[in-house]
N, C-alpha and C. Protein backbone atom coordinates (compact mmCIF):
# COMPACT_ATOMS: atom_id res chain seq x y z
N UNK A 1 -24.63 -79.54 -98.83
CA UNK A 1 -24.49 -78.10 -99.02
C UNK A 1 -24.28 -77.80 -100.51
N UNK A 2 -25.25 -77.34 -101.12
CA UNK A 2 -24.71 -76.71 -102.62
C UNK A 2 -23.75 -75.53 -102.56
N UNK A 3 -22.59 -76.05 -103.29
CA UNK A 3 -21.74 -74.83 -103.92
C UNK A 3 -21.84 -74.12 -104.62
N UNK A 4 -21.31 -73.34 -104.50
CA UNK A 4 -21.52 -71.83 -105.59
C UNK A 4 -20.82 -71.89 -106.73
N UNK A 5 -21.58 -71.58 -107.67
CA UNK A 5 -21.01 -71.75 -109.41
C UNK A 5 -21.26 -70.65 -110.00
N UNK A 6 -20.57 -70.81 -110.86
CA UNK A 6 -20.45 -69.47 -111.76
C UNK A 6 -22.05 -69.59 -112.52
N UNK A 7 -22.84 -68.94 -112.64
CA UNK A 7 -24.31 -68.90 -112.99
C UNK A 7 -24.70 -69.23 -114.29
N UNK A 8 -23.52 -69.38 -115.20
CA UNK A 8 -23.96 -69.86 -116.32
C UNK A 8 -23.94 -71.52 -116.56
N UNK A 9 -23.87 -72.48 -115.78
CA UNK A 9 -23.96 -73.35 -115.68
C UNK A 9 -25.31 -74.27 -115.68
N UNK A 10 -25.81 -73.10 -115.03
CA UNK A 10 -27.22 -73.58 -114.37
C UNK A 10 -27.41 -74.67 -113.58
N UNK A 11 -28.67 -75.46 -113.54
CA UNK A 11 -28.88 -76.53 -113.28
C UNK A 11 -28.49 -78.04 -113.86
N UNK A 12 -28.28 -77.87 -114.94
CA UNK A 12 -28.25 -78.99 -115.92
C UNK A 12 -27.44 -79.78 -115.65
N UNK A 13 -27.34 -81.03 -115.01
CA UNK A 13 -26.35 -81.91 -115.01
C UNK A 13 -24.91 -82.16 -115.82
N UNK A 14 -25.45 -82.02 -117.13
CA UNK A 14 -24.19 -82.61 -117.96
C UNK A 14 -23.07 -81.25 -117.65
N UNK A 15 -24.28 -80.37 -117.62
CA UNK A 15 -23.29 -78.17 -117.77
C UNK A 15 -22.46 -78.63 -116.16
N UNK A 16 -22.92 -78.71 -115.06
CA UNK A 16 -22.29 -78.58 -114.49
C UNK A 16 -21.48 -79.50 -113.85
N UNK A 17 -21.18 -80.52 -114.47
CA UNK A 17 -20.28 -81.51 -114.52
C UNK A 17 -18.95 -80.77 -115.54
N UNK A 18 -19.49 -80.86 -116.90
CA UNK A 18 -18.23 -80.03 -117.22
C UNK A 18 -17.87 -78.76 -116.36
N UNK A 19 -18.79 -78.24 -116.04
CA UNK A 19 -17.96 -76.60 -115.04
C UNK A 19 -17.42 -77.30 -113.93
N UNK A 20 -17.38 -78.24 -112.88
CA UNK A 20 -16.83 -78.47 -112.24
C UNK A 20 -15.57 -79.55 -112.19
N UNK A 21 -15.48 -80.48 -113.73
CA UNK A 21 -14.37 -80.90 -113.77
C UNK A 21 -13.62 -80.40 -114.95
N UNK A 22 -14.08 -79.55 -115.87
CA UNK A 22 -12.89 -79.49 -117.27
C UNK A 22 -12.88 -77.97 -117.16
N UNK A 23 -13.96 -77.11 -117.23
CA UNK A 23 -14.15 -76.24 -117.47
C UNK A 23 -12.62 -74.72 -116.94
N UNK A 24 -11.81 -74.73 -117.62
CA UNK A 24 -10.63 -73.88 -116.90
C UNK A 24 -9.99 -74.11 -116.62
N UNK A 25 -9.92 -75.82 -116.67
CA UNK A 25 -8.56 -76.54 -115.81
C UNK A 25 -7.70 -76.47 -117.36
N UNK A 26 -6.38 -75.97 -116.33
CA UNK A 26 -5.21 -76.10 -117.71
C UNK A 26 -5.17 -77.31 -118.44
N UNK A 27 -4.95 -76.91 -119.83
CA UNK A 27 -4.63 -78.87 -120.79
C UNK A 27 -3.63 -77.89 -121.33
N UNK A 28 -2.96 -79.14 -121.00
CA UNK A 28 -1.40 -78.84 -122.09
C UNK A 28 -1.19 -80.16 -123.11
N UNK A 29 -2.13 -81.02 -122.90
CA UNK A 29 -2.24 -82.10 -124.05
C UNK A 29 -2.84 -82.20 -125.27
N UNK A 30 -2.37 -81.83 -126.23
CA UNK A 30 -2.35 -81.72 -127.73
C UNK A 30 -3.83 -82.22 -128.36
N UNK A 31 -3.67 -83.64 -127.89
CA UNK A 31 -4.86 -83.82 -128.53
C UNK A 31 -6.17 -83.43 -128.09
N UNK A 32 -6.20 -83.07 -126.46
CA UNK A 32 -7.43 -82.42 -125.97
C UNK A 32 -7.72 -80.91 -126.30
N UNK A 33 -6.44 -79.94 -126.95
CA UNK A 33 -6.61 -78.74 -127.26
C UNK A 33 -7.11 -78.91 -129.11
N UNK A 34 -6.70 -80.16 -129.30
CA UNK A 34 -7.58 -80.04 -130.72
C UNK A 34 -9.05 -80.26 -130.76
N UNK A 35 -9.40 -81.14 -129.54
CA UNK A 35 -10.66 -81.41 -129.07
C UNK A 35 -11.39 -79.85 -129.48
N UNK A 36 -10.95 -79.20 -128.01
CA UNK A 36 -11.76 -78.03 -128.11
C UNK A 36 -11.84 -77.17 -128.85
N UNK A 37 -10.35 -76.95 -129.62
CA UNK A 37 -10.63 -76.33 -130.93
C UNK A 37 -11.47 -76.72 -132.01
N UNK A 38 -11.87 -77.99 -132.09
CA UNK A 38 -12.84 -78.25 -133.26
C UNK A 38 -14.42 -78.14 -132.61
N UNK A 39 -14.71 -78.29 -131.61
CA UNK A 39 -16.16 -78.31 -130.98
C UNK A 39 -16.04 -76.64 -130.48
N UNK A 40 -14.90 -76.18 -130.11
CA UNK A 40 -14.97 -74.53 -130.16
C UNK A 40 -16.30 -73.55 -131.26
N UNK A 41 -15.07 -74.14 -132.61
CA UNK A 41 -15.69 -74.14 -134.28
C UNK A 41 -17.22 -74.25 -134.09
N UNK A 42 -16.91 -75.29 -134.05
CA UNK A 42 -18.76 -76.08 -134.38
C UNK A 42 -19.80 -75.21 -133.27
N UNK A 43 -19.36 -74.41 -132.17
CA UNK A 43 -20.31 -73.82 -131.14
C UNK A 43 -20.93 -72.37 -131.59
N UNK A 44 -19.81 -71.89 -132.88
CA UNK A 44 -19.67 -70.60 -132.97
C UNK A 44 -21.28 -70.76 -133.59
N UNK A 45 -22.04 -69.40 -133.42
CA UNK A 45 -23.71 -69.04 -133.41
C UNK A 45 -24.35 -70.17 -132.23
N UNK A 46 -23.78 -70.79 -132.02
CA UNK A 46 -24.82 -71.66 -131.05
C UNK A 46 -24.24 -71.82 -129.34
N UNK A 47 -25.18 -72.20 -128.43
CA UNK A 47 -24.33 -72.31 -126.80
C UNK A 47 -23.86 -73.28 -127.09
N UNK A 48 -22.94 -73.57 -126.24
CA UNK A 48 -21.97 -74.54 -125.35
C UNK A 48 -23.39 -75.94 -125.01
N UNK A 49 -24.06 -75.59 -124.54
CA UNK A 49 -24.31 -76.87 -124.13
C UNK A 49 -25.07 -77.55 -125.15
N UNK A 50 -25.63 -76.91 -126.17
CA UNK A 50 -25.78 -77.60 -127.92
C UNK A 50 -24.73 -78.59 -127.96
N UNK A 51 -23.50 -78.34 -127.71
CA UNK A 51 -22.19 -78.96 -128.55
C UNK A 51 -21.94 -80.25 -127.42
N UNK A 52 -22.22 -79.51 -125.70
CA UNK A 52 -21.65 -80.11 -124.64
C UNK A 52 -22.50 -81.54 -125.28
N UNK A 53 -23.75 -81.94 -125.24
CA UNK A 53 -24.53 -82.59 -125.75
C UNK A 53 -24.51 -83.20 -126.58
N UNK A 54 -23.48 -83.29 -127.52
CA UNK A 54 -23.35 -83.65 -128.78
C UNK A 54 -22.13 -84.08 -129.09
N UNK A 55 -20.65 -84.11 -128.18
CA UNK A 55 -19.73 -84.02 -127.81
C UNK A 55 -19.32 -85.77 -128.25
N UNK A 56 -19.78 -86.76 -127.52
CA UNK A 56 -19.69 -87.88 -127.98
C UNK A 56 -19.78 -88.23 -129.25
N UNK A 57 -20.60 -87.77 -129.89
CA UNK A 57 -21.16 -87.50 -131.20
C UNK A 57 -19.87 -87.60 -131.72
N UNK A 58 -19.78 -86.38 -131.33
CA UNK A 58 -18.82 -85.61 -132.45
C UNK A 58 -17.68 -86.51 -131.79
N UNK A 59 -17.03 -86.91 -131.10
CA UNK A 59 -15.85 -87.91 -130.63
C UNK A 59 -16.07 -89.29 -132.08
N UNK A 60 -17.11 -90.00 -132.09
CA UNK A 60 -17.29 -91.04 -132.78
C UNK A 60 -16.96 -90.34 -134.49
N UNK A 61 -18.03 -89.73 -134.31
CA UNK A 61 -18.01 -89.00 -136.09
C UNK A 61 -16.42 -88.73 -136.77
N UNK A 62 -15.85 -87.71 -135.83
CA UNK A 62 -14.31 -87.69 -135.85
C UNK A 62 -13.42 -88.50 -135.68
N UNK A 63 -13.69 -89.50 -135.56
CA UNK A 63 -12.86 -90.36 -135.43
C UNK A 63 -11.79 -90.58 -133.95
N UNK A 64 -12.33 -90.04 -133.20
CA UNK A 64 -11.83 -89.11 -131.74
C UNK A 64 -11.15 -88.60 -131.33
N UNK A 65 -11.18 -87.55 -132.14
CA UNK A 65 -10.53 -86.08 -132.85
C UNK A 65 -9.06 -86.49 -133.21
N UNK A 66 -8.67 -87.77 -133.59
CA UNK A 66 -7.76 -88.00 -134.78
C UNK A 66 -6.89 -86.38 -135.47
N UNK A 67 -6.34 -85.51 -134.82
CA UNK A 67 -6.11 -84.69 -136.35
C UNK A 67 -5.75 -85.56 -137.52
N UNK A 68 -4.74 -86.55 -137.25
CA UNK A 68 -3.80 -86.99 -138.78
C UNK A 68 -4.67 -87.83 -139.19
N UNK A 69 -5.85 -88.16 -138.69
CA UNK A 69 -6.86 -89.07 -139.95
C UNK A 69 -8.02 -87.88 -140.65
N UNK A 70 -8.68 -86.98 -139.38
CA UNK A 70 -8.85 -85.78 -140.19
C UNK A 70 -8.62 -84.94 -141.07
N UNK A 71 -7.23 -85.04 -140.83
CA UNK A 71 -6.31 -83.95 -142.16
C UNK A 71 -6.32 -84.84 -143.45
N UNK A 72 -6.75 -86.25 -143.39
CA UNK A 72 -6.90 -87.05 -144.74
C UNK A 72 -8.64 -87.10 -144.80
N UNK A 73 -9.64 -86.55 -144.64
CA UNK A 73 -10.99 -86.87 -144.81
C UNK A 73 -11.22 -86.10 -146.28
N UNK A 74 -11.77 -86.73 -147.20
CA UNK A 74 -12.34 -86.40 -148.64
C UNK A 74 -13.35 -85.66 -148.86
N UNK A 75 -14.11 -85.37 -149.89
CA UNK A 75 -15.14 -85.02 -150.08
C UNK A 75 -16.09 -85.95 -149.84
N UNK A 76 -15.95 -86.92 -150.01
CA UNK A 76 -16.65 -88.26 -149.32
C UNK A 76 -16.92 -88.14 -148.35
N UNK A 77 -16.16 -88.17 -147.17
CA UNK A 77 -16.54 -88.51 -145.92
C UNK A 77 -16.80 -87.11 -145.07
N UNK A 78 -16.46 -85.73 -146.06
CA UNK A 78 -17.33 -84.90 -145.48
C UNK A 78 -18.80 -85.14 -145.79
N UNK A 79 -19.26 -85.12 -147.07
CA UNK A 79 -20.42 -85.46 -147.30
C UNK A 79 -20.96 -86.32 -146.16
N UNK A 80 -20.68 -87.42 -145.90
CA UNK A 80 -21.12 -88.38 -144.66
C UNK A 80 -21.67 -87.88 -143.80
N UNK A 81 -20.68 -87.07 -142.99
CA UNK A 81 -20.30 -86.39 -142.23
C UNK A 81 -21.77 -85.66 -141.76
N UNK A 82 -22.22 -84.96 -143.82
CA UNK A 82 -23.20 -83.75 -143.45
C UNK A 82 -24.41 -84.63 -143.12
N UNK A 83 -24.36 -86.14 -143.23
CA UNK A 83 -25.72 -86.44 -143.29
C UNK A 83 -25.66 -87.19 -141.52
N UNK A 84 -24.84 -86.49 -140.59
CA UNK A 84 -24.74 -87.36 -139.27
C UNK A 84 -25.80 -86.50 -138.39
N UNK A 85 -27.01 -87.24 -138.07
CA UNK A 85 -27.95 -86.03 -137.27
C UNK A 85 -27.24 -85.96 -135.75
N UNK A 86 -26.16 -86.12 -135.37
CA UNK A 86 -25.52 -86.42 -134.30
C UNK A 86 -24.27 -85.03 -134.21
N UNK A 87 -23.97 -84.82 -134.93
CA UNK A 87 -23.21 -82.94 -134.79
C UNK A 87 -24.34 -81.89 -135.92
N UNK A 88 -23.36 -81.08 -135.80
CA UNK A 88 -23.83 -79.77 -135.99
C UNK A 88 -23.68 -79.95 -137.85
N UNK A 89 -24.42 -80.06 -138.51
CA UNK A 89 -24.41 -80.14 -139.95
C UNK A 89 -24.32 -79.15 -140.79
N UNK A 90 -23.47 -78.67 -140.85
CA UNK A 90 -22.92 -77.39 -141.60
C UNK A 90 -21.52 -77.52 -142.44
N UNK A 91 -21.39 -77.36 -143.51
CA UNK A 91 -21.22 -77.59 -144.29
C UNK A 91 -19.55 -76.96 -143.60
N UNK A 92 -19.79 -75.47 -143.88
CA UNK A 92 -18.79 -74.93 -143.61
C UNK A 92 -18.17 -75.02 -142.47
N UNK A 93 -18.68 -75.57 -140.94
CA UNK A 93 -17.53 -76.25 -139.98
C UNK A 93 -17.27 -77.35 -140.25
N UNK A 94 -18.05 -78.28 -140.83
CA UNK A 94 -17.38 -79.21 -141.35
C UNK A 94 -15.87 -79.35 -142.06
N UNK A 95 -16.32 -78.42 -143.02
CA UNK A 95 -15.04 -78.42 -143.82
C UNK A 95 -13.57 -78.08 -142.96
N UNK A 96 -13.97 -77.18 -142.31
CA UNK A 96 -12.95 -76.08 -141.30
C UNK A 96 -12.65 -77.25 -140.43
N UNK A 97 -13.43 -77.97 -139.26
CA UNK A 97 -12.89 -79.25 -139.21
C UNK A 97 -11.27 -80.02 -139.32
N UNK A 98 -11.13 -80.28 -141.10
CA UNK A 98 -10.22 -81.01 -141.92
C UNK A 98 -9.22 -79.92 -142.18
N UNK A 99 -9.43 -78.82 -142.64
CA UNK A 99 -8.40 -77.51 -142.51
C UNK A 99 -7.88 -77.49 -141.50
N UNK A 100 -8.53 -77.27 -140.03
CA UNK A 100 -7.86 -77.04 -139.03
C UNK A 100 -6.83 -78.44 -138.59
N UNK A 101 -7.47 -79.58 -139.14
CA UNK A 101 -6.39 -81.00 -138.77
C UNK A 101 -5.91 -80.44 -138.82
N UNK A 102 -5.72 -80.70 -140.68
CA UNK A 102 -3.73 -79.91 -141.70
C UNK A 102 -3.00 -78.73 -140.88
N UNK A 103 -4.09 -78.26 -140.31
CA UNK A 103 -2.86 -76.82 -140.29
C UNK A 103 -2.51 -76.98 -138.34
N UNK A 104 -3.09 -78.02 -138.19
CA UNK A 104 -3.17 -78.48 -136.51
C UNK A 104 -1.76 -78.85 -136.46
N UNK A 105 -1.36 -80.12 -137.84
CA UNK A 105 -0.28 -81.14 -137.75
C UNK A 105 0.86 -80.18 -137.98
N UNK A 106 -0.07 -78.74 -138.91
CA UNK A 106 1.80 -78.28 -139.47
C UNK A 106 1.78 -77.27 -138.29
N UNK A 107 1.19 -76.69 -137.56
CA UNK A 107 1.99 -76.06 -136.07
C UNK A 107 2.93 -76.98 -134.83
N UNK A 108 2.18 -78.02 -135.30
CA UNK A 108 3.07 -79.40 -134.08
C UNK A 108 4.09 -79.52 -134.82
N UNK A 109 4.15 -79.89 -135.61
CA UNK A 109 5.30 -80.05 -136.76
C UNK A 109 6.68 -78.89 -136.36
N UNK A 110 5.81 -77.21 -136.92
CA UNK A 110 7.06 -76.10 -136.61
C UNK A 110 7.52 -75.81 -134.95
N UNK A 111 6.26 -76.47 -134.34
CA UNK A 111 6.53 -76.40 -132.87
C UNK A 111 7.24 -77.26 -131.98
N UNK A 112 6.87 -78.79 -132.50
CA UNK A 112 7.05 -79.39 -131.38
C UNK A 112 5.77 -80.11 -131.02
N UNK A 113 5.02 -79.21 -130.85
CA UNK A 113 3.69 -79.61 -130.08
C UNK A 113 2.41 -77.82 -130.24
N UNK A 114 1.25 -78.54 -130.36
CA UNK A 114 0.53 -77.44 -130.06
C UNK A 114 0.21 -76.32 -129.11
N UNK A 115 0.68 -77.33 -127.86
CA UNK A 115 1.03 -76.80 -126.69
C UNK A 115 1.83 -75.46 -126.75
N UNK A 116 2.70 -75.81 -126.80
CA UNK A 116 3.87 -74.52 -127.09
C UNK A 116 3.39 -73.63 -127.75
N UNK A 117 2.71 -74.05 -128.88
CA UNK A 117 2.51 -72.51 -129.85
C UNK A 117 1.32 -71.92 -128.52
N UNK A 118 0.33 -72.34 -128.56
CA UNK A 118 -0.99 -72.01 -127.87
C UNK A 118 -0.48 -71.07 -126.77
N UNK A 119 0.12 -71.94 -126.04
CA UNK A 119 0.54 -71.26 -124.47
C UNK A 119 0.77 -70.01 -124.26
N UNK A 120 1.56 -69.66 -125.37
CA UNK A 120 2.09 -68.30 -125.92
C UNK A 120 1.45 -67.30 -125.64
N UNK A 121 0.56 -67.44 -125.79
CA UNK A 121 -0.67 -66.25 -125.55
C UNK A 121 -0.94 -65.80 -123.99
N UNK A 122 -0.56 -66.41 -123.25
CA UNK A 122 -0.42 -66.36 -121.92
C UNK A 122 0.43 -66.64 -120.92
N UNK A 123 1.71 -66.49 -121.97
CA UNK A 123 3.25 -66.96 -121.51
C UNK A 123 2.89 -68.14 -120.62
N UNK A 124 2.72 -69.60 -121.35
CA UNK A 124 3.00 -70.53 -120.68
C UNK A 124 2.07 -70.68 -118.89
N UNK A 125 1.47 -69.59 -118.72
CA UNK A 125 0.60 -70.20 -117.43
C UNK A 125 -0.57 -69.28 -117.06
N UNK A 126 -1.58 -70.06 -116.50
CA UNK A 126 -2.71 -69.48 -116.80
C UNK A 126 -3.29 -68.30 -116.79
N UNK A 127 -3.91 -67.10 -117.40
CA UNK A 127 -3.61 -65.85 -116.34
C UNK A 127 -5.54 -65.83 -115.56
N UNK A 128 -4.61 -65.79 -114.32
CA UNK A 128 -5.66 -65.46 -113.34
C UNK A 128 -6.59 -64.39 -113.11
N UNK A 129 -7.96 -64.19 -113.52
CA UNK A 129 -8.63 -63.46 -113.77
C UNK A 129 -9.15 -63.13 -112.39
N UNK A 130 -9.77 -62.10 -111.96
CA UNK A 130 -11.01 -61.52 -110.76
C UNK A 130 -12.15 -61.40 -111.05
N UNK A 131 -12.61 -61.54 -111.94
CA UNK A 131 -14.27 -61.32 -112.34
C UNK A 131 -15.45 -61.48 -111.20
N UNK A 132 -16.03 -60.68 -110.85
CA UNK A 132 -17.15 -60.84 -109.82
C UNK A 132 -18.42 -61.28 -110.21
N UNK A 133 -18.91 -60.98 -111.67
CA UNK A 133 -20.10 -61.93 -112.02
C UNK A 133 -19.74 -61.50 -113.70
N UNK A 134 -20.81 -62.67 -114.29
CA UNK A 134 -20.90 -63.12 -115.53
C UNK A 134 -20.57 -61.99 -116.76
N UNK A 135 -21.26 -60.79 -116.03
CA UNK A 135 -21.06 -59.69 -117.30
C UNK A 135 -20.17 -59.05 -117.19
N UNK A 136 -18.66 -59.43 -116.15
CA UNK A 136 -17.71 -58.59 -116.34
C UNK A 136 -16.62 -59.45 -117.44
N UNK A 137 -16.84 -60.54 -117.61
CA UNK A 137 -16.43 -61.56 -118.46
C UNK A 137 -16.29 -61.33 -119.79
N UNK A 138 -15.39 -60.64 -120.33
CA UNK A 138 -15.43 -59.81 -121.55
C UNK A 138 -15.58 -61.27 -122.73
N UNK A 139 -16.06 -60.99 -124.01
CA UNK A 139 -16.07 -62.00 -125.17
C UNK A 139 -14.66 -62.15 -125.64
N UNK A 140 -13.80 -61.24 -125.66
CA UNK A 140 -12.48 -61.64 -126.17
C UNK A 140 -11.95 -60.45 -125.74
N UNK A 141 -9.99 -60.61 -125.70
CA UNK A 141 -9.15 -59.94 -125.04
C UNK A 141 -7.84 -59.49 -125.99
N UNK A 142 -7.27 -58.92 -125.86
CA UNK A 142 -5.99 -58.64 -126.76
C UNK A 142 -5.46 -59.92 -126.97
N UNK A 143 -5.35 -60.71 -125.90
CA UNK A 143 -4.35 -62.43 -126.27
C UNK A 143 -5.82 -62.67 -127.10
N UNK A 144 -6.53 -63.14 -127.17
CA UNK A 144 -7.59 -63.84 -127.96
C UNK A 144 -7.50 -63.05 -129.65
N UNK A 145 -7.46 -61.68 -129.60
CA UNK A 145 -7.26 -61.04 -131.02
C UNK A 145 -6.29 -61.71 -131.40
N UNK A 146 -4.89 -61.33 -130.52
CA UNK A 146 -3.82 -62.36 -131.08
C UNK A 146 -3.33 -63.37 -131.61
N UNK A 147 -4.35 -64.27 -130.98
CA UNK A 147 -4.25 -65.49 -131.14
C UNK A 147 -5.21 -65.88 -132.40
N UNK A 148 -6.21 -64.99 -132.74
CA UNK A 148 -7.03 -65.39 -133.70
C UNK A 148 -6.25 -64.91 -134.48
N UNK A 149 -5.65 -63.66 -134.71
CA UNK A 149 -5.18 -63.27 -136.10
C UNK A 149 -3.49 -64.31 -136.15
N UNK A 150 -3.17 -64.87 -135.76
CA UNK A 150 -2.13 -65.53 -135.68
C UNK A 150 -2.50 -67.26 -136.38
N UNK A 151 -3.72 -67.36 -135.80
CA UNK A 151 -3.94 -68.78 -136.58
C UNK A 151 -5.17 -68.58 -138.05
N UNK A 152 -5.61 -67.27 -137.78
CA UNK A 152 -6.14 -67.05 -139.44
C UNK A 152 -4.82 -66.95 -140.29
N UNK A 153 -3.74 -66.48 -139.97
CA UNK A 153 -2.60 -66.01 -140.91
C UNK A 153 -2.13 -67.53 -141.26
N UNK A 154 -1.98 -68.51 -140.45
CA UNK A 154 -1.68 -69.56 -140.68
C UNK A 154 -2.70 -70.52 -141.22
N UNK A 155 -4.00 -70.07 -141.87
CA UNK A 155 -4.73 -71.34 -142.56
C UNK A 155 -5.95 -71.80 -141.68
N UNK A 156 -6.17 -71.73 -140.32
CA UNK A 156 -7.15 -71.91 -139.74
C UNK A 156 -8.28 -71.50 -140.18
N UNK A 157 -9.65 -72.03 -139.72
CA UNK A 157 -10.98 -71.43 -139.82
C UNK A 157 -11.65 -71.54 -138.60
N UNK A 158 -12.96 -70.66 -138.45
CA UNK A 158 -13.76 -70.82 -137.14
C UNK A 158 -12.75 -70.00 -136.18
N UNK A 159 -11.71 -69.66 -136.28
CA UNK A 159 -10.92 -69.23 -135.11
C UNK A 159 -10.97 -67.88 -134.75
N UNK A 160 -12.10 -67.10 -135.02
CA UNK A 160 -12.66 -65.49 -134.31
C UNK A 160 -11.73 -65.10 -132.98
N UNK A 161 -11.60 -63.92 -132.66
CA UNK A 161 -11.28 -64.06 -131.27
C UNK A 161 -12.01 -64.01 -130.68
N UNK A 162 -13.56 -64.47 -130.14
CA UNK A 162 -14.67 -64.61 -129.68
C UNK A 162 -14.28 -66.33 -129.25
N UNK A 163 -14.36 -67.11 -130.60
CA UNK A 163 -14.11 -68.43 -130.35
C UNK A 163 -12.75 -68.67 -129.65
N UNK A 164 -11.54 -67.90 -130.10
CA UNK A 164 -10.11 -67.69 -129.37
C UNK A 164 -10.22 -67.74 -127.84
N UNK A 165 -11.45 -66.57 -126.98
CA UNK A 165 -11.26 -66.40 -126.03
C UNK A 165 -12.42 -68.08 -125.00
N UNK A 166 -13.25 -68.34 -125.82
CA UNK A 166 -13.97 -69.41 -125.55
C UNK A 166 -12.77 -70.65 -125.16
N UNK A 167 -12.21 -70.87 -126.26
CA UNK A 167 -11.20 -72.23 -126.56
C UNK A 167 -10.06 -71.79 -124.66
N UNK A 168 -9.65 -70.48 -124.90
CA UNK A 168 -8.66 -69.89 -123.81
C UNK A 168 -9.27 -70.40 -121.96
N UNK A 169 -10.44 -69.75 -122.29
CA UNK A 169 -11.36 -70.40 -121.09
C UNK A 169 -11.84 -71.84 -121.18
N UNK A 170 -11.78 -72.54 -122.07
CA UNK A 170 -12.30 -74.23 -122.01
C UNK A 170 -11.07 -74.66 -121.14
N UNK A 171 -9.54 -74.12 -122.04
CA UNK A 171 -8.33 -74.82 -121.85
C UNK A 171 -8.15 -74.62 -120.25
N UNK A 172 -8.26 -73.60 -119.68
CA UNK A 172 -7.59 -72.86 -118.69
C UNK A 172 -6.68 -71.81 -118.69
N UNK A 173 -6.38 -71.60 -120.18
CA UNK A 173 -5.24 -70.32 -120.47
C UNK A 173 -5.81 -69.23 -119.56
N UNK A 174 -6.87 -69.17 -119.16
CA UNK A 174 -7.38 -67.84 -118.17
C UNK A 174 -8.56 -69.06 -117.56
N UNK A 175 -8.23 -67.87 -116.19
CA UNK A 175 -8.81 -68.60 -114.89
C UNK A 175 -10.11 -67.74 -115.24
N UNK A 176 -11.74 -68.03 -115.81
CA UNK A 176 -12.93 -67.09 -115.89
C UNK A 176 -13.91 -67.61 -115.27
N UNK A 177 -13.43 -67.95 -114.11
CA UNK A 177 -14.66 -68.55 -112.81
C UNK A 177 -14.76 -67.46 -112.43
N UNK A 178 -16.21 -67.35 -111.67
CA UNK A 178 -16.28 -65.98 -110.98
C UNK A 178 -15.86 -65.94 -109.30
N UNK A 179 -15.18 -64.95 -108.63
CA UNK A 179 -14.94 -65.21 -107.59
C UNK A 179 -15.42 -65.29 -106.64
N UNK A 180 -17.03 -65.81 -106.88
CA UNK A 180 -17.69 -66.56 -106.31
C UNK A 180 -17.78 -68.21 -106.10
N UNK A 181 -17.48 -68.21 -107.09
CA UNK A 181 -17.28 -69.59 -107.47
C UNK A 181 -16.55 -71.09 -106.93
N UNK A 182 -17.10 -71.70 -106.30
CA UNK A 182 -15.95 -72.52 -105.39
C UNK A 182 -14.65 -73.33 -106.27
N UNK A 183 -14.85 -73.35 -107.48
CA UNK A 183 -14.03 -73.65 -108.59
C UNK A 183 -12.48 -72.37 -108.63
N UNK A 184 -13.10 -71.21 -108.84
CA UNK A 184 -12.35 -70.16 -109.01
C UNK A 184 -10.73 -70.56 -107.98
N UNK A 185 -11.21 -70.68 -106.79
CA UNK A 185 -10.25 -70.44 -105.98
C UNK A 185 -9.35 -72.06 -105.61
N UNK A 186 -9.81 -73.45 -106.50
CA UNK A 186 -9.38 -74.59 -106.23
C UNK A 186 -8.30 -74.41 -107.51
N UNK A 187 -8.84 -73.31 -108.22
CA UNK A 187 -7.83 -73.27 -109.89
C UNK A 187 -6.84 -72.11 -109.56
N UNK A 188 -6.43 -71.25 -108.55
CA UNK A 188 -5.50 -70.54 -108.31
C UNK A 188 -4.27 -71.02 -108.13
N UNK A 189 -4.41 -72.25 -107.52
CA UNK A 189 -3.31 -72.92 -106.88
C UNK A 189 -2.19 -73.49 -108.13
């Protein structure tokens, strides 16, 4: 019996493997929210499944998403970096990248953990959305403004609230399955 998915998934194997195991499920683990914050970055002008695709890539290239060896990468090994036909070669997520380490380590640092700061935006648990199909799915929300102008003030790059509300839905900070979706209602619980 095929299940029902949220329609932007499509057909594609790799898409709907991530929609059915990562896609919304809460992470409260540090280094997987730096994950998505840096492949967040790197998606901005391009889809999700450009990056989904490229993901390993970018695991090896990064060193696998290392922030504290990131937050030490040179002009050197960005350069490298630009010549990897295996991510997204742009100069300027690149760079943003190594910014976001540094300023990754100094929120864990004033926090504790990334976790904590992040969560914030949705007091600590996920908020459960109703959406009935794809276009009621707004691009970003007051927590996503928030959260973007909160980590631009602090040194971040790539962090739009467009990309804010993307990263929010990778994590699970909001439940944006549609309630069609046989996912939607296994993530309520």
């Amino acid at each position: 019996m095929n299940k029902a998915r949220c329609v932007w998934c499509g057909d594609d194997p790799l898409y709907r493997a991530y929609h059915d195991t990562e896609w919304g499920v809460p992470l409260h683990d540090d280094h997987l929210l730096f994950e998505f914050l840096i492949l967040e970055g790197a998606q901005a002008g391009l889809s999700w499944i450009t990056i989904l695709k490229k993901r390993e890539n970018y695991r090896a290239a990064f060193d696998g998403f290392d922030a504290t060896r990131i937050a030490r990468y040179d002009a050197n090994k960005i350069e490298s970096l630009l010549q990897n036909p295996g991510i997204v070669r742009n100069r300027l997520k690149v760079a943003a990248a190594v910014t976001n380490a540094q300023k990754f380590l100094d929120v864990q640092s004033e926090f504790g953990s990334f976790d904590k700061f992040i969560w914030q935006y949705v007091d600590g648990k996920p908020k459960q959305n109703a959406r009935r199909s794809i276009d009621k799915i707004p691009a970003s929300t007051p927590e996503s403004d928030a959260m973007s102008k909160e980590l631009k003030r602090r040194g971040f790059k790539f962090v739009g609230s467009t990309i804010c509300y993307a990263h929010m839905q990778a994590t699970g900070m909001v439940n944006d399955h549609t309630t069609d979706c046989f996912r939607y209602k296994e993530l309520l619980r």
